[in-house]
N, C-alpha and C. Protein backbone atom coordinates (compact mmCIF):
# COMPACT_ATOMS: atom_id res chain seq x y z
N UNK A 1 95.61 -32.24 -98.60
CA UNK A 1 95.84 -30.84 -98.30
C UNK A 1 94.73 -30.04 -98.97
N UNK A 2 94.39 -29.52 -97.83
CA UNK A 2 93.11 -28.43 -99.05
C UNK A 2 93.49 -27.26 -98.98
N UNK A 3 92.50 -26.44 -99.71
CA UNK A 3 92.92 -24.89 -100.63
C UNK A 3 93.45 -24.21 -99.46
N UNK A 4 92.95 -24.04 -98.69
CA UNK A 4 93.55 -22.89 -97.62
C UNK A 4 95.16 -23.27 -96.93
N UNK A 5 95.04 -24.83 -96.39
CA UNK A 5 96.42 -25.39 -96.07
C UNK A 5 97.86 -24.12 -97.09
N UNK A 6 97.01 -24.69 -98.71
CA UNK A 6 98.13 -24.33 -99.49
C UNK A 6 97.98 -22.70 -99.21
N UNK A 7 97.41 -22.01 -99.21
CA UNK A 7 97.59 -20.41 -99.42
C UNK A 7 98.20 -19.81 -97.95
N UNK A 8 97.94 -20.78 -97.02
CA UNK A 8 99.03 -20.52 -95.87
C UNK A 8 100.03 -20.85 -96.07
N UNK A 9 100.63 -21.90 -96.80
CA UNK A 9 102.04 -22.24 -96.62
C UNK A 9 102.41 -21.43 -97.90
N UNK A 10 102.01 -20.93 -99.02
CA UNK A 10 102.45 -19.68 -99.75
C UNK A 10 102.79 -18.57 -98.91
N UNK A 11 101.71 -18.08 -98.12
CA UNK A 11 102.25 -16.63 -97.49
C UNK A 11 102.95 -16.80 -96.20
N UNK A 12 103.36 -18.03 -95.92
CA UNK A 12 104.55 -18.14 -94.83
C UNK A 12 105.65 -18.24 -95.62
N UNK A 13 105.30 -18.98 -96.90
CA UNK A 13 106.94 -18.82 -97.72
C UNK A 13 107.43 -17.80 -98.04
N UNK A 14 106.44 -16.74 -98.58
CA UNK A 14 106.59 -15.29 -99.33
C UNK A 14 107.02 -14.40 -97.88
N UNK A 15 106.35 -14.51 -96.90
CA UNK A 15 106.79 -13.89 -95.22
C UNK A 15 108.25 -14.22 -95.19
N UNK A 16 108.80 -15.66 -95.14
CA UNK A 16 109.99 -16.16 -95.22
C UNK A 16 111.04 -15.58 -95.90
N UNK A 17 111.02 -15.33 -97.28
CA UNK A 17 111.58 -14.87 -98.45
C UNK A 17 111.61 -13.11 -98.21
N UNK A 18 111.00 -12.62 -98.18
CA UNK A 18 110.65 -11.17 -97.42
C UNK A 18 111.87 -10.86 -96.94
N UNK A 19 112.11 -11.58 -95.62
CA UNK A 19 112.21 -11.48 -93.76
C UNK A 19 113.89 -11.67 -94.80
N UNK A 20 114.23 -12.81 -95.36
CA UNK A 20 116.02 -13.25 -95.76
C UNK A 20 115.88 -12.37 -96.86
N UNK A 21 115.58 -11.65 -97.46
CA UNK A 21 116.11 -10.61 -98.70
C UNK A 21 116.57 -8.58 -97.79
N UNK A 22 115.37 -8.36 -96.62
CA UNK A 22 116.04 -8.04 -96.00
C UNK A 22 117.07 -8.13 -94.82
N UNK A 23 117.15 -9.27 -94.33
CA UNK A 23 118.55 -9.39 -93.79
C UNK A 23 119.68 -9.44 -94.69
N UNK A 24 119.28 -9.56 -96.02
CA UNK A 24 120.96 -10.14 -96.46
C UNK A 24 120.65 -8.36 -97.12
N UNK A 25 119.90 -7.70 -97.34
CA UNK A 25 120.18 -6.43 -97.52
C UNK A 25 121.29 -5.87 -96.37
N UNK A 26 120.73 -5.54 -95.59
CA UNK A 26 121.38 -5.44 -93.93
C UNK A 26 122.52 -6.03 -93.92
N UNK A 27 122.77 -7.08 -94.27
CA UNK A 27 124.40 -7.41 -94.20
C UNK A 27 125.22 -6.88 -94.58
N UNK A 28 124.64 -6.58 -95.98
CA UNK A 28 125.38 -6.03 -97.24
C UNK A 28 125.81 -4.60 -96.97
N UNK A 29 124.28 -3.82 -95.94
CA UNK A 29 125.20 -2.75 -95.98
C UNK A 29 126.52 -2.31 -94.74
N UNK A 30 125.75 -3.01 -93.85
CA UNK A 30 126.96 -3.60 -92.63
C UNK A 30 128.87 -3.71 -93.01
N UNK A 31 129.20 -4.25 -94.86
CA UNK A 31 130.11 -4.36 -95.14
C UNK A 31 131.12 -3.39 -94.91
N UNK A 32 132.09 -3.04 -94.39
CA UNK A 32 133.08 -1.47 -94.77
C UNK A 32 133.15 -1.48 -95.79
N UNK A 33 133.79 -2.25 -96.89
CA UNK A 33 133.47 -1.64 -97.93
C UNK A 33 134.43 -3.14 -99.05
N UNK A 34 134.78 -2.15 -99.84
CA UNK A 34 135.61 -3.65 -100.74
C UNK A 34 136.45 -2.94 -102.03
N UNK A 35 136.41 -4.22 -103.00
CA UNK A 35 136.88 -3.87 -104.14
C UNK A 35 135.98 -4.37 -105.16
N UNK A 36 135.77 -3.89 -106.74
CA UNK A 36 135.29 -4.32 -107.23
C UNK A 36 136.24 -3.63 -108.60
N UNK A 37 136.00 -5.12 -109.42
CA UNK A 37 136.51 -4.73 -111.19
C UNK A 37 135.77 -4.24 -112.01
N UNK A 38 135.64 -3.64 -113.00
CA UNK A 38 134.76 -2.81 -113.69
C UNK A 38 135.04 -4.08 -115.13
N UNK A 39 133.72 -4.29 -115.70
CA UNK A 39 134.11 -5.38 -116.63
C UNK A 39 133.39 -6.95 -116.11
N UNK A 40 134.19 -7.19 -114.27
CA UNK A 40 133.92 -8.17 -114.33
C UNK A 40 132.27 -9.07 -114.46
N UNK A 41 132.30 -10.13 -114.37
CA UNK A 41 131.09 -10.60 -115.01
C UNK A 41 130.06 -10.83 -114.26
N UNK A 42 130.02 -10.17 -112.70
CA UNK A 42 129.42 -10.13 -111.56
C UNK A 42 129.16 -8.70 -111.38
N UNK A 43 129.77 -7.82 -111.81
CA UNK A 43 130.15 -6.54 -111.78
C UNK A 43 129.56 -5.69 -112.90
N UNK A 44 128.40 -5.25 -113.66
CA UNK A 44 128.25 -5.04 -114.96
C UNK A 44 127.88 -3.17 -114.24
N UNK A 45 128.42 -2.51 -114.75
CA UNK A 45 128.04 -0.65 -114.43
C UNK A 45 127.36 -0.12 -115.58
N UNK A 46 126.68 0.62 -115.54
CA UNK A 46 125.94 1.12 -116.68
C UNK A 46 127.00 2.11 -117.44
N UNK A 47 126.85 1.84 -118.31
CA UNK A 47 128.05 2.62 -119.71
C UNK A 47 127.99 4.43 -119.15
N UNK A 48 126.41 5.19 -118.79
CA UNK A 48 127.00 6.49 -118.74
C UNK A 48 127.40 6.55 -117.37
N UNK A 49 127.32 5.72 -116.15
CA UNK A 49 128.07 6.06 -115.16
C UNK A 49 129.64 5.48 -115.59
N UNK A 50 129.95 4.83 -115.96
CA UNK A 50 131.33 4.61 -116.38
C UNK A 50 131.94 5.53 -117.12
N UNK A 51 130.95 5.96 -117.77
CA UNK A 51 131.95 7.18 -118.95
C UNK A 51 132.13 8.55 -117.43
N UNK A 52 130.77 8.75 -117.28
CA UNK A 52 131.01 9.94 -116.25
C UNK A 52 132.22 9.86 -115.32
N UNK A 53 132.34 8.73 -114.75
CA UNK A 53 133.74 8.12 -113.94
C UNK A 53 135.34 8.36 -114.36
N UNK A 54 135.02 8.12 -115.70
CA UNK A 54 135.93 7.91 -116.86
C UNK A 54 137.00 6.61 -116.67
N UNK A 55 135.81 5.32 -116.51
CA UNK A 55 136.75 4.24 -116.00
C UNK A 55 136.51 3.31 -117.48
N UNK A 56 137.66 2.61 -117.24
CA UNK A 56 137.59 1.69 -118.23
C UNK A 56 137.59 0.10 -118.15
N UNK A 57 137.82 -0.67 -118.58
CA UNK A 57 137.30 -2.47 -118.30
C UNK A 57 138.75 -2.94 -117.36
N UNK A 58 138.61 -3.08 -116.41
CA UNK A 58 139.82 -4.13 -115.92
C UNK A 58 140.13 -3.00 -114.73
N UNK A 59 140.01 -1.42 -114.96
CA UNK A 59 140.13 -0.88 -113.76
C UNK A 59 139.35 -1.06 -112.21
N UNK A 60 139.92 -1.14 -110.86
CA UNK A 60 139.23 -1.61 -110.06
C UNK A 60 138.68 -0.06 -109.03
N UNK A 61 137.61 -0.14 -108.49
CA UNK A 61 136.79 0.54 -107.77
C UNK A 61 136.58 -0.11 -106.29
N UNK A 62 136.94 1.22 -105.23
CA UNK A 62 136.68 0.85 -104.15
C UNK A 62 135.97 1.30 -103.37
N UNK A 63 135.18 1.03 -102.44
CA UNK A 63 133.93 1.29 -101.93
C UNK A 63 134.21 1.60 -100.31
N UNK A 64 133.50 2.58 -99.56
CA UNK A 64 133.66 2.72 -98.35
C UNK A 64 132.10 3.37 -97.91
N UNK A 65 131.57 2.63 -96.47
CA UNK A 65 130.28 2.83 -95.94
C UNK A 65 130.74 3.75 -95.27
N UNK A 66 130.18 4.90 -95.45
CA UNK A 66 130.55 6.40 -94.23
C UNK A 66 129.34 5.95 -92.94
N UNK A 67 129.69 6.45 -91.98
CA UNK A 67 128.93 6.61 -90.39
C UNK A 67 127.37 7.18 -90.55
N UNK A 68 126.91 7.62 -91.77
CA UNK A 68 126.03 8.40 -92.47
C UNK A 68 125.34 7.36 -92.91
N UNK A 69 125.96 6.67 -93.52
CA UNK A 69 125.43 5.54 -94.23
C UNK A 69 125.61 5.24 -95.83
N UNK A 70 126.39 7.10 -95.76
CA UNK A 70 126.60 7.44 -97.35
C UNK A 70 128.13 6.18 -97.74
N UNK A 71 127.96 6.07 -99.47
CA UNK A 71 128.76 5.24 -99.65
C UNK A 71 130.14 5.92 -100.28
N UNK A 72 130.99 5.75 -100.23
CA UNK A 72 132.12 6.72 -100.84
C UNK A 72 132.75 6.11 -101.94
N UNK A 73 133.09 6.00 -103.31
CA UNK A 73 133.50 4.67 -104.39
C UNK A 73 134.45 5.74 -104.73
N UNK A 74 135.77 5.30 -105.11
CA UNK A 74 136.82 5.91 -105.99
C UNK A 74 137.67 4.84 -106.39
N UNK A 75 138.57 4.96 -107.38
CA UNK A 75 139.06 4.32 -108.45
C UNK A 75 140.35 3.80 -107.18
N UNK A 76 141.01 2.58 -107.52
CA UNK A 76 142.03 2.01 -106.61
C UNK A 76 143.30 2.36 -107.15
């Protein structure tokens, strides 16, 4: 394999990787919406949006995609 072989099959991988980070973006926002725990270990919120919220560890948050695209989150 020589030098160039490899720097093509880099920028078909990096093209590749690209192309599936935005589709699974796109999926994600496709979702209606869900639940999520505040705390959990998949789930980490930054301390001053939590205080601003005024949520605490174990309370759950639910999420809704508006027609806008805007996201709507309030406490469950």
């Amino acid at each position: 394999m020589d030098f160039m072989t490899g720097v093509y099959l880099a920028a078909g991988l990096a093209v590749v990787l690209s192309l599936a980070a935005v589709a699974f973006v796109a999926y994600l926002a496709d979702q209606p919406g869900g639940v999520i725990e505040i705390g959990a270990p998949r789930w980490v919120m930054p301390k001053p949006v939590a205080r601003a919220m005024h949520l605490q560890r174990g309370e759950k948050l639910r999420w809704l995609v508006q027609d806008d695209g805007s996201v709507r989150v309030e406490k469950v």
